[in-house]
PDB file of N, CA and C in Angstrom:
ATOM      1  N   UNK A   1       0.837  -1.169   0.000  1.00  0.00           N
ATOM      2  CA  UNK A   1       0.000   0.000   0.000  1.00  0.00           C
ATOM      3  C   UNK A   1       0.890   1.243   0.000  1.00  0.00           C
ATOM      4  N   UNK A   2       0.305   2.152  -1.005  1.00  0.00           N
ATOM      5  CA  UNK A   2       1.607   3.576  -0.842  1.00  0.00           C
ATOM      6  C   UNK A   2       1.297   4.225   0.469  1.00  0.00           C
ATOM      7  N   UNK A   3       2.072   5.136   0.360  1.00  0.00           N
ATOM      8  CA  UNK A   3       1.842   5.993   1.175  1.00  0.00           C
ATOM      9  C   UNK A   3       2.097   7.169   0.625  1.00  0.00           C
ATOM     10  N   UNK A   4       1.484   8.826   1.405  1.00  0.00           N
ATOM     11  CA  UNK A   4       1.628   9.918   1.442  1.00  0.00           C
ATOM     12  C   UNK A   4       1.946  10.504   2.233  1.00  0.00           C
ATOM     13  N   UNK A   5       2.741  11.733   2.699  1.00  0.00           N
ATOM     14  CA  UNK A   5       2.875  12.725   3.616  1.00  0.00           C
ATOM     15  C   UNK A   5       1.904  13.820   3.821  1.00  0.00           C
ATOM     16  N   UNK A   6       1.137  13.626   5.110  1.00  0.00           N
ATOM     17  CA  UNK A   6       0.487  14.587   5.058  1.00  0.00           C
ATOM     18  C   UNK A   6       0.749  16.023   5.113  1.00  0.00           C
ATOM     19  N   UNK A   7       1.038  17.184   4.119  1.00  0.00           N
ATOM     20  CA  UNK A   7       1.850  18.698   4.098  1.00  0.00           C
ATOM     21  C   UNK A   7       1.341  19.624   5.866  1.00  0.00           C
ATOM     22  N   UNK A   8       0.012  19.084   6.419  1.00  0.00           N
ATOM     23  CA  UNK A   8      -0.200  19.743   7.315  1.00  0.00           C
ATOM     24  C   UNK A   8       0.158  19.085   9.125  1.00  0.00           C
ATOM     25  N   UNK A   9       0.434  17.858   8.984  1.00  0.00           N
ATOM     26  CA  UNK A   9       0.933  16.650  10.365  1.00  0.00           C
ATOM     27  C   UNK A   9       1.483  16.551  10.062  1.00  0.00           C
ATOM     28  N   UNK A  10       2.494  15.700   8.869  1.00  0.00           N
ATOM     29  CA  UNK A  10       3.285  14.769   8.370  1.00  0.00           C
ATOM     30  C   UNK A  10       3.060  13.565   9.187  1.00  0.00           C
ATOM     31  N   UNK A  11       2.060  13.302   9.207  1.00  0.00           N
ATOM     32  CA  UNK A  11       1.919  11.741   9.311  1.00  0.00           C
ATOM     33  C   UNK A  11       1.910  11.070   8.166  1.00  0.00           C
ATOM     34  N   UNK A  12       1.992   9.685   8.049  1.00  0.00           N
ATOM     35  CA  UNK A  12       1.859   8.478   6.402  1.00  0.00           C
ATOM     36  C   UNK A  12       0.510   8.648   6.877  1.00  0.00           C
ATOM     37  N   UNK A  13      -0.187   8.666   5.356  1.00  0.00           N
ATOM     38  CA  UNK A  13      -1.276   8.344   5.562  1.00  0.00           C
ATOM     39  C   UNK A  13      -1.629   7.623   3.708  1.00  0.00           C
ATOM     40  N   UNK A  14      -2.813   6.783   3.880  1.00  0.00           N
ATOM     41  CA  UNK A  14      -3.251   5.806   2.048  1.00  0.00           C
ATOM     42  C   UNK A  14      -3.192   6.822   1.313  1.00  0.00           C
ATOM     43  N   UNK A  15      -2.463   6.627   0.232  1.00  0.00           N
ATOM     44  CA  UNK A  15      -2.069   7.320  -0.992  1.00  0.00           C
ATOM     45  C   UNK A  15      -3.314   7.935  -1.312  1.00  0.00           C
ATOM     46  N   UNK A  16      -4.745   6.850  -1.495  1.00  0.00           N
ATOM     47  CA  UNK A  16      -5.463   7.659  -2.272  1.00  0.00           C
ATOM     48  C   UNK A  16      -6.679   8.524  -1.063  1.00  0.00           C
ATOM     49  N   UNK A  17      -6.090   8.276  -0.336  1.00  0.00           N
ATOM     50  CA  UNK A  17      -7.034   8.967   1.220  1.00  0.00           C
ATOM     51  C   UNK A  17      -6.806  10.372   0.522  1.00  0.00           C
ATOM     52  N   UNK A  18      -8.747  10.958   0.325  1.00  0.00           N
ATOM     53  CA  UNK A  18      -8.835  12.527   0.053  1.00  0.00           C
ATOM     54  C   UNK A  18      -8.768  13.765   1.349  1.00  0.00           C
ATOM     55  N   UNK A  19      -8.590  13.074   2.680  1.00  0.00           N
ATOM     56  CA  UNK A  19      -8.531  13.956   4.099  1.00  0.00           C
ATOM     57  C   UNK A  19      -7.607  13.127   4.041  1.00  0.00           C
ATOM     58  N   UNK A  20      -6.771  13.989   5.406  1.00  0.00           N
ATOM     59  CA  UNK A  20      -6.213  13.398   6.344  1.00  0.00           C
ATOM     60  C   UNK A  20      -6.958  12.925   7.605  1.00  0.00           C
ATOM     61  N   UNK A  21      -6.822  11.396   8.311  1.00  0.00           N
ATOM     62  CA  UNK A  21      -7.611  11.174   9.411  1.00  0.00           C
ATOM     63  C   UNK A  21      -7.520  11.903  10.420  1.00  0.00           C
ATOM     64  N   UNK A  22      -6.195  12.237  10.661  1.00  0.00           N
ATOM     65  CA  UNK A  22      -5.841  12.866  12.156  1.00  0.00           C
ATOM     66  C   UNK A  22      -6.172  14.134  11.958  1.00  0.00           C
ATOM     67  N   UNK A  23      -5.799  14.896  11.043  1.00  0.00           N
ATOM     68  CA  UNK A  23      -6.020  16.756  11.129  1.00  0.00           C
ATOM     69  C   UNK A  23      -7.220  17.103  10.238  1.00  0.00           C
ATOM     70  N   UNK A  24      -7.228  16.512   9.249  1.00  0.00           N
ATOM     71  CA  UNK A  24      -8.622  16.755   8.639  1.00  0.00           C
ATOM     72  C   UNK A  24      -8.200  17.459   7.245  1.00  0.00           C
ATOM     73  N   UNK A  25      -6.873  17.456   6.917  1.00  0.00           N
ATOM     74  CA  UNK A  25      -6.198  18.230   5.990  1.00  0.00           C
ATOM     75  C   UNK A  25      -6.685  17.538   4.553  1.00  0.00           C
ATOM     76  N   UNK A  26      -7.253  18.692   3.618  1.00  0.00           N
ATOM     77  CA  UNK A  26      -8.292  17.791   2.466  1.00  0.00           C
ATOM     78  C   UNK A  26      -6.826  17.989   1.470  1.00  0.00           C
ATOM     79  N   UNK A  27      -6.818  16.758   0.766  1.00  0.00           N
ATOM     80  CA  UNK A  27      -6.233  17.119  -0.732  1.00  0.00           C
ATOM     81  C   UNK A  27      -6.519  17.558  -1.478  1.00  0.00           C
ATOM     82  N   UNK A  28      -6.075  18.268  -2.346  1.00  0.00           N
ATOM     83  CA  UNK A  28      -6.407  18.888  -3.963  1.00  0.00           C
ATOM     84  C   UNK A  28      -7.234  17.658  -4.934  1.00  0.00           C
ATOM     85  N   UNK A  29      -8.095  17.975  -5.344  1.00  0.00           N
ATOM     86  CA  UNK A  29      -8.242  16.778  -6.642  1.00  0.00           C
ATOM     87  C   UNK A  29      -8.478  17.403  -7.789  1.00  0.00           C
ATOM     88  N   UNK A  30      -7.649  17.408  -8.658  1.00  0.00           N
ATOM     89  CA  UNK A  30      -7.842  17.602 -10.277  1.00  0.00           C
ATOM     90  C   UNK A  30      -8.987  17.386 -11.248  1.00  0.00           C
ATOM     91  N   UNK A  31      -9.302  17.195 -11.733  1.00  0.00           N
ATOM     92  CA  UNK A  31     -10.055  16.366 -13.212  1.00  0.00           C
ATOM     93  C   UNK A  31      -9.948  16.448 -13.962  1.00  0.00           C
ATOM     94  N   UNK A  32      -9.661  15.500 -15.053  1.00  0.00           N
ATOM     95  CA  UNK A  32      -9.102  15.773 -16.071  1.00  0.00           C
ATOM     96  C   UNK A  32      -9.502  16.948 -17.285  1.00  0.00           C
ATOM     97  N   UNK A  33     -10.360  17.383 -17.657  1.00  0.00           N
ATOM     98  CA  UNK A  33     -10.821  18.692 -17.912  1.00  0.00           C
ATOM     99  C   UNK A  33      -9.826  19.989 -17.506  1.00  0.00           C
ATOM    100  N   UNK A  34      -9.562  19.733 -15.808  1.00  0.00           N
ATOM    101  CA  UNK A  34      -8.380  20.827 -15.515  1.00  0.00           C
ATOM    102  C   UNK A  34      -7.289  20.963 -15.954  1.00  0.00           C
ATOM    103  N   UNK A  35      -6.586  19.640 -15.767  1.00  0.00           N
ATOM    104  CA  UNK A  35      -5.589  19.287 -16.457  1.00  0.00           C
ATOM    105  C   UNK A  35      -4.945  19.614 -17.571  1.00  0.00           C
ATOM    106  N   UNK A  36      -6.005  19.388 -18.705  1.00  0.00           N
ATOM    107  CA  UNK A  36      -6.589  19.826 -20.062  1.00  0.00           C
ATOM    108  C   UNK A  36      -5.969  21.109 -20.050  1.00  0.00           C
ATOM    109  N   UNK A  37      -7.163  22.003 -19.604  1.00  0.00           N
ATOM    110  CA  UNK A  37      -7.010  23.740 -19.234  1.00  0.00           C
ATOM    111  C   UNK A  37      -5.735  23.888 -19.141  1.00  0.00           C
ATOM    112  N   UNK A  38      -4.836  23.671 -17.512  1.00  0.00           N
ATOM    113  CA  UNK A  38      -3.584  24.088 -17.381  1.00  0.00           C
ATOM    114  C   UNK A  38      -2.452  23.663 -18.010  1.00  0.00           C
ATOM    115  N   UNK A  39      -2.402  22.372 -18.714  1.00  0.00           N
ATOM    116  CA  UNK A  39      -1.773  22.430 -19.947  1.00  0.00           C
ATOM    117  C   UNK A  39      -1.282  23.317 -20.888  1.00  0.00           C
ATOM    118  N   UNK A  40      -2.768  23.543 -21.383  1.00  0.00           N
ATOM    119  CA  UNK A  40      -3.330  24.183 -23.186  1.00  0.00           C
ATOM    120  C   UNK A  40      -2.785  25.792 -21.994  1.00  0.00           C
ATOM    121  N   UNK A  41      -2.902  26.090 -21.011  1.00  0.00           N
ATOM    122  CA  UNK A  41      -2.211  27.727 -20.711  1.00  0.00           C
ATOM    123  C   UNK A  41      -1.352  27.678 -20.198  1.00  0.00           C
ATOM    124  N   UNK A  42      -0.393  26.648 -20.196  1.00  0.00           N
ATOM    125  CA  UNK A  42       0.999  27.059 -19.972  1.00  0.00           C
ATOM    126  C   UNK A  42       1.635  26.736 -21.406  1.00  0.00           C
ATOM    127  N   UNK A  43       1.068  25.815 -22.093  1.00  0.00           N
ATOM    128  CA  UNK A  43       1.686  26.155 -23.377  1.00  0.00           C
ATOM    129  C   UNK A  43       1.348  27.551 -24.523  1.00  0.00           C
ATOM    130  N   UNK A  44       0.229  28.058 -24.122  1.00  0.00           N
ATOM    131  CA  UNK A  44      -0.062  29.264 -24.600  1.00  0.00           C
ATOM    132  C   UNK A  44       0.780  30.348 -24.191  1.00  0.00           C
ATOM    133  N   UNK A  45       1.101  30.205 -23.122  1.00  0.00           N
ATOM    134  CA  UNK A  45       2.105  31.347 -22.052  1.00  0.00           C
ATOM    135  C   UNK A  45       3.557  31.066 -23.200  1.00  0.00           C
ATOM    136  N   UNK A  46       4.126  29.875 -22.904  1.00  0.00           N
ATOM    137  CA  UNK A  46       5.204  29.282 -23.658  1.00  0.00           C
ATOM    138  C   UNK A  46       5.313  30.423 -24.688  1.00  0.00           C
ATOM    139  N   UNK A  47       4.215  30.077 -25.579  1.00  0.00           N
ATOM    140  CA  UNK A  47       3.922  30.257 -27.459  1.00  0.00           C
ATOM    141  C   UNK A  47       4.775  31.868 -26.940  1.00  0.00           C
ATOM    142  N   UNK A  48       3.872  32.622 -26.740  1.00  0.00           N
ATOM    143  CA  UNK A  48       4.333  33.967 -26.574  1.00  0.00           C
ATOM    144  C   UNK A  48       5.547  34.619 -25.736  1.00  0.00           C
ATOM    145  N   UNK A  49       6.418  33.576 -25.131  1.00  0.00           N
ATOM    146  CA  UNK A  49       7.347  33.935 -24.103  1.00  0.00           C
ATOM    147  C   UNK A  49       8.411  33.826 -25.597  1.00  0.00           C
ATOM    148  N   UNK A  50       8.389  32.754 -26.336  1.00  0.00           N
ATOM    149  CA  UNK A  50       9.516  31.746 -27.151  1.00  0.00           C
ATOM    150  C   UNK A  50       9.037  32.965 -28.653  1.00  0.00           C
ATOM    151  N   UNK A  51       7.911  33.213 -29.046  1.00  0.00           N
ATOM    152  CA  UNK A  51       7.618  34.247 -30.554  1.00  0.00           C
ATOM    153  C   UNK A  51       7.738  35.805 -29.764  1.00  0.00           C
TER     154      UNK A  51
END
């Protein structure tokens, strides 16, 4: 089973655990749609940094 560090205890806690048990510290979750987005605008940023 993986593990994670929790950024707000640092306790291990299950990789895919969306809280932390002990502090209550929520993770980020993405979707792929976002993903998508921040992609397609950092390569847009790119386009115009590089022309």
């Amino acid at each position: 089973m993986k593990k994670k560090e929790c950024p707000s205890c640092a306790m291990e806690i299950d990789n895919k655990a969306k809280e932390c048990p002990i502090c209550g510290y929520e993770f980020a979750t993405f979707n792929t749609s976002q993903r998508v987005v921040a992609v397609l605008l950092i390569l847009v940023i790119l386009w115009f940094l590089v022309f």
